[in-house]
C-alpha atoms as a PDB file:
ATOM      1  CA  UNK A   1     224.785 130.504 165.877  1.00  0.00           C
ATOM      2  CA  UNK A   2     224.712 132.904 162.999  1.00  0.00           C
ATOM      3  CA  UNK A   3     226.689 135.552 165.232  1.00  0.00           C
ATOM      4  CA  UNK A   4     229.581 132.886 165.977  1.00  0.00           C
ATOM      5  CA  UNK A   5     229.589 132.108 162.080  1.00  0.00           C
ATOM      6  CA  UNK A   6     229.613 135.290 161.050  1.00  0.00           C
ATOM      7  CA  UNK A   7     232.783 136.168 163.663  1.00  0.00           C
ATOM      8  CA  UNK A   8     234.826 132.968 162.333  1.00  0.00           C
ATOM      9  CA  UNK A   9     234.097 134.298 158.827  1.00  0.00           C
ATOM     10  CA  UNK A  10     235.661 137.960 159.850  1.00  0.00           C
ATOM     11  CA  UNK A  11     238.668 136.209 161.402  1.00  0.00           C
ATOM     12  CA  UNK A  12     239.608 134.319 159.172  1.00  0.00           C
ATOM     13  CA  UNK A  13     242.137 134.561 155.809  1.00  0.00           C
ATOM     14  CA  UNK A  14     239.999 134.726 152.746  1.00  0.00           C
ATOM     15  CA  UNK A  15     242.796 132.766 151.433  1.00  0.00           C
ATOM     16  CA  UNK A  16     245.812 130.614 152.239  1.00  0.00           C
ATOM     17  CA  UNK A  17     247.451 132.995 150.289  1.00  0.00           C
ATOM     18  CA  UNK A  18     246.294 136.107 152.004  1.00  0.00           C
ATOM     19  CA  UNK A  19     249.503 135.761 154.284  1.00  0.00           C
ATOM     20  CA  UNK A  20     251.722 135.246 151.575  1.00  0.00           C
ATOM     21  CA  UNK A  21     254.463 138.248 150.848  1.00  0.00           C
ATOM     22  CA  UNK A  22     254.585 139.288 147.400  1.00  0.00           C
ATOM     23  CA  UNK A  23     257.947 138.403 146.853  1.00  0.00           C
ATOM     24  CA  UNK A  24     257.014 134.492 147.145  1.00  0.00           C
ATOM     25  CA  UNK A  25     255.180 131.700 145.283  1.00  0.00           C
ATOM     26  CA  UNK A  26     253.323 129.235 146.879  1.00  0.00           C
ATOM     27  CA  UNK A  27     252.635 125.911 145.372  1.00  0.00           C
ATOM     28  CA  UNK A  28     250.255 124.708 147.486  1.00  0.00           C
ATOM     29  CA  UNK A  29     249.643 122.990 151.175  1.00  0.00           C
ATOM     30  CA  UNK A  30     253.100 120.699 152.088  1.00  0.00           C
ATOM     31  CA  UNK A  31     254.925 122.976 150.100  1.00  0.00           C
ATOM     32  CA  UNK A  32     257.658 125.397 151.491  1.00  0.00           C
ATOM     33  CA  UNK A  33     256.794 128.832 149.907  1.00  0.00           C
ATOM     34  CA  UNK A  34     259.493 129.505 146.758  1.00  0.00           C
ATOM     35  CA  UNK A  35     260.924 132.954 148.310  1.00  0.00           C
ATOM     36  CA  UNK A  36     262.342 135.937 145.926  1.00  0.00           C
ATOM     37  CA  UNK A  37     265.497 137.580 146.234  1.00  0.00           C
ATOM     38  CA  UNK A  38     266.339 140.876 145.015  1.00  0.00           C
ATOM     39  CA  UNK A  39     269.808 141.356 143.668  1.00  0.00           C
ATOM     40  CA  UNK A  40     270.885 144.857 143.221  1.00  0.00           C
ATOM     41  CA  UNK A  41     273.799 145.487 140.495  1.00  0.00           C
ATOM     42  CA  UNK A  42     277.197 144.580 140.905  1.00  0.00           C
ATOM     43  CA  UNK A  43     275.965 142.123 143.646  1.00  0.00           C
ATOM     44  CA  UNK A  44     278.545 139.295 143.487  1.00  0.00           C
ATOM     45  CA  UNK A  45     276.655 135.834 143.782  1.00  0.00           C
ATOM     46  CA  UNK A  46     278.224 132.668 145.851  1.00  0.00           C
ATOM     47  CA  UNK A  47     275.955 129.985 144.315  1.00  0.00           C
ATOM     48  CA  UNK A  48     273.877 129.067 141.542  1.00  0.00           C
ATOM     49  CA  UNK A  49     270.735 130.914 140.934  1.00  0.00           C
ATOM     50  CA  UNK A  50     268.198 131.201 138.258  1.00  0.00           C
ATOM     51  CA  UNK A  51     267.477 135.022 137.829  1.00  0.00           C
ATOM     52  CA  UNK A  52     264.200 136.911 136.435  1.00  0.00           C
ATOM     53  CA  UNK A  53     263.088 140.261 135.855  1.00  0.00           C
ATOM     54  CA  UNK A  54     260.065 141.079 137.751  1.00  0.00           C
ATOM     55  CA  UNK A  55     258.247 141.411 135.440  1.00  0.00           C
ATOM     56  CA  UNK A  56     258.752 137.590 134.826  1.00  0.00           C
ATOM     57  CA  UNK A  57     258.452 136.655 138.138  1.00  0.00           C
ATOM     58  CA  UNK A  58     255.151 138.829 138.612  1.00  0.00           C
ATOM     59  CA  UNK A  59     253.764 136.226 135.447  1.00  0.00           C
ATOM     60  CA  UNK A  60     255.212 133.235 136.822  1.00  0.00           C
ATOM     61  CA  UNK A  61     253.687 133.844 140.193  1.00  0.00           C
ATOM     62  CA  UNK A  62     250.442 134.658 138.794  1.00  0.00           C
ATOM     63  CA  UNK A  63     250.607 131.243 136.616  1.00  0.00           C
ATOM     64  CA  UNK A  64     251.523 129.425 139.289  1.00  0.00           C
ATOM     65  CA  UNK A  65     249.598 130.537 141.710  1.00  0.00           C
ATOM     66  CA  UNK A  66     246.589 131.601 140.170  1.00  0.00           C
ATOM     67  CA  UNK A  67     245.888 128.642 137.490  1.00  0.00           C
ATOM     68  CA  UNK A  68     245.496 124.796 139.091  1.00  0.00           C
ATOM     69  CA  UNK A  69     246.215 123.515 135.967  1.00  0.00           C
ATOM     70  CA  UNK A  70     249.558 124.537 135.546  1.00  0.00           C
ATOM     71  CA  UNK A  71     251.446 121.970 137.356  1.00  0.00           C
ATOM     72  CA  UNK A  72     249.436 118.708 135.946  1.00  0.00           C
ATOM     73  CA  UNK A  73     250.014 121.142 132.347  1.00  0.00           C
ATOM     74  CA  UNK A  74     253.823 121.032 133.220  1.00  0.00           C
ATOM     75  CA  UNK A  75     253.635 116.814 134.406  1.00  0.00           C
ATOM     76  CA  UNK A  76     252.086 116.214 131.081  1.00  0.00           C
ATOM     77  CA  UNK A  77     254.558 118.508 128.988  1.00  0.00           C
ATOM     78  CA  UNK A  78     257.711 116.893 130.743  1.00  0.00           C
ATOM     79  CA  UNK A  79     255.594 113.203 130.490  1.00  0.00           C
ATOM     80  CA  UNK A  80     255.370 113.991 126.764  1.00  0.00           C
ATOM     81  CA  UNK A  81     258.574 115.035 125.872  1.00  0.00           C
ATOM     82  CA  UNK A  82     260.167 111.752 127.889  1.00  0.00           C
ATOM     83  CA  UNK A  83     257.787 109.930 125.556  1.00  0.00           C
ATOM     84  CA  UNK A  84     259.139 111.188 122.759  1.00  0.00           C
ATOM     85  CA  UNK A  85     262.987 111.290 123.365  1.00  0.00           C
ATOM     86  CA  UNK A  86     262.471 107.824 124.035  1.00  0.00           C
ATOM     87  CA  UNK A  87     260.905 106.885 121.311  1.00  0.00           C
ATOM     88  CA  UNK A  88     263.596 108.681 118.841  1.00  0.00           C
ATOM     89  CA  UNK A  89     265.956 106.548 121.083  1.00  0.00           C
ATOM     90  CA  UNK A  90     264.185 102.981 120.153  1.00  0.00           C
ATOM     91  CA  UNK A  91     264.206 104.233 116.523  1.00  0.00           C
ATOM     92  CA  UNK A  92     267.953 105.269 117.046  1.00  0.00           C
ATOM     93  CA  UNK A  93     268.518 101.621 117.810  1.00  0.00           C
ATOM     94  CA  UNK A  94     266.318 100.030 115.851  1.00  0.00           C
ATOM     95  CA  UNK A  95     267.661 101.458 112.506  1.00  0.00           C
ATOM     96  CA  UNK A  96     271.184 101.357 114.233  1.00  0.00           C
ATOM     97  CA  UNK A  97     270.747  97.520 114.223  1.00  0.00           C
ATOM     98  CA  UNK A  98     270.116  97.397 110.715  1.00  0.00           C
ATOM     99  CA  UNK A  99     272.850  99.393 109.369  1.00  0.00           C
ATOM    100  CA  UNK A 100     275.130  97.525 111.527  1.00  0.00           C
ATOM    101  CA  UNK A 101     274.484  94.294 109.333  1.00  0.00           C
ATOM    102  CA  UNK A 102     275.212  96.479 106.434  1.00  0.00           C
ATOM    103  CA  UNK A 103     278.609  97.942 108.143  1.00  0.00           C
ATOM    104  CA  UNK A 104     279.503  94.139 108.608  1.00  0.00           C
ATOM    105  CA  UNK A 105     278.695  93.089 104.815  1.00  0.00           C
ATOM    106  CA  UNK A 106     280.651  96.028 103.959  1.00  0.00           C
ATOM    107  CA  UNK A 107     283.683  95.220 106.086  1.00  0.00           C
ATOM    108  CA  UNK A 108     283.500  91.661 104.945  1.00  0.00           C
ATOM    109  CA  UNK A 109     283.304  92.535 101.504  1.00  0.00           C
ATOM    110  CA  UNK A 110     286.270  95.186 101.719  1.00  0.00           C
ATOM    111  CA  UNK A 111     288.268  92.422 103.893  1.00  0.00           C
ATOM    112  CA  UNK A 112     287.994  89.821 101.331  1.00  0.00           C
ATOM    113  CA  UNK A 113     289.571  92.475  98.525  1.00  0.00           C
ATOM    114  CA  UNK A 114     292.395  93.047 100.743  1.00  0.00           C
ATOM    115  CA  UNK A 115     293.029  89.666 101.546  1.00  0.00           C
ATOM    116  CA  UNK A 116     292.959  88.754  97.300  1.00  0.00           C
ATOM    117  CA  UNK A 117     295.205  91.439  97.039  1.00  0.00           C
ATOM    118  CA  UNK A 118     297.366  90.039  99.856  1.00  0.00           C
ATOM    119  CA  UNK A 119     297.646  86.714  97.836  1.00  0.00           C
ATOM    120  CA  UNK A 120     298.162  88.374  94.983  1.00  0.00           C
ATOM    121  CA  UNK A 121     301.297  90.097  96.743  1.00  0.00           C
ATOM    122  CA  UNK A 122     302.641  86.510  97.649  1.00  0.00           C
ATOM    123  CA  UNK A 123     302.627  85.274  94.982  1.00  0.00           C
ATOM    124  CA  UNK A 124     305.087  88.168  93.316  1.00  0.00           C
ATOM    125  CA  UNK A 125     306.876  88.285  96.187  1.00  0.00           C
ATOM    126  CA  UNK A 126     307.547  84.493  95.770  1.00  0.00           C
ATOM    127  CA  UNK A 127     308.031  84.789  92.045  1.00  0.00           C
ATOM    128  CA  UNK A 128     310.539  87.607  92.828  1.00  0.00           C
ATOM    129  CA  UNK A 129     312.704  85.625  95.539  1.00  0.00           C
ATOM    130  CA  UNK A 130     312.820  82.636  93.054  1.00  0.00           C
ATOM    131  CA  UNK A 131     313.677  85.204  90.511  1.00  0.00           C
ATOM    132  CA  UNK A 132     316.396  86.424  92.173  1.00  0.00           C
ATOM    133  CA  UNK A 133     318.055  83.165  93.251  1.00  0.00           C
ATOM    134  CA  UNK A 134     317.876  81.561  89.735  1.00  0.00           C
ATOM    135  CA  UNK A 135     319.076  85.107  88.603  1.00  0.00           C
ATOM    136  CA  UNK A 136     322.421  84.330  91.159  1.00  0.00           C
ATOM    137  CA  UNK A 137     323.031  81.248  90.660  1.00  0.00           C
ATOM    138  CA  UNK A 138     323.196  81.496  87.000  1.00  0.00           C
ATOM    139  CA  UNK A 139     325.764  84.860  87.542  1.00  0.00           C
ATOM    140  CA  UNK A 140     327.611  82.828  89.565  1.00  0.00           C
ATOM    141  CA  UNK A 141     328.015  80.262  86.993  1.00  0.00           C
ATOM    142  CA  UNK A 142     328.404  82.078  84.177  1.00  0.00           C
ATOM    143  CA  UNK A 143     331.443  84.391  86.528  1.00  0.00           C
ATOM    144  CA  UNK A 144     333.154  81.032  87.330  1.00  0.00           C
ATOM    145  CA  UNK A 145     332.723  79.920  83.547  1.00  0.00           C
ATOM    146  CA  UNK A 146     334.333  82.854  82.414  1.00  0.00           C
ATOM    147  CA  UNK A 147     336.905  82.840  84.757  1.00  0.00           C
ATOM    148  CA  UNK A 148     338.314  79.488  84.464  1.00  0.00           C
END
């Protein structure tokens, strides 16, 4: 028993990752493998792609790879910042809310000047027109008076 144990321990990986190339980052079982590419100068692209130096992709791999934590570290980070976009969002509105009923006693304030000044206006204008027909009639008169 001890021999067959000690052959299935020399057979097999010490790791899942022992068959992993270096230019590739696993993330775990049911995960395809994340696979470098290495673009050499005045290499002309035909999609999108995110780019690092290796010696960025050397840390990420090791991060990934090497720390468990890192992926419920970068749930919780995301998690958290949702939180808190959100939550300037609800103040956004809240406060929005409130200065709207100050926008509205504002405008109603404001509308009620213009519309004093609008009577105002009639009023001259009326004067004016009443003016200026009394003003005719009494040129008219006085031209006929003088002429007969």
């Amino acid at each position: 028993m001890n021999i067959f144990l000690s052959l299935l321990l020399f057979f097999s990986p010490l790791s899942p990752m022992s068959d992993i190339p270096s230019t590739a980052i696993w993330l775990g079982h049911g995960h395809d493998l994340i696979e470098a590419e290495k673009l050499l100068p005045g290499h002309v692209l035909d999609k999108r792609i995110l780019a690092l130096s290796p010696y960025d992709f050397v840390r990420l791999k090791s991060a990934i790879e090497g720390e468990t934590g890192v992926c419920e570290w970068a749930i919780t980070s995301a998690v958290n910042k949702c939180v808190d976009e959100m939550k300037m969002r609800v103040d956004i509105a809240i406060n929005r809310e409130s200065r709207q009923g100050e926008l509205i006693s504002a405008y109603e304030t404001r509308l009620k000047t213009i519309e004093d000044e609008l009577d105002s206006t009639r009023f001259k204008n009326e004067l004016l027109l009443w003016s200026t027909i009394t003003l005719g009639i009494l040129s008219a008169v006085s031209i006929t008076i003088i002429v007969r």
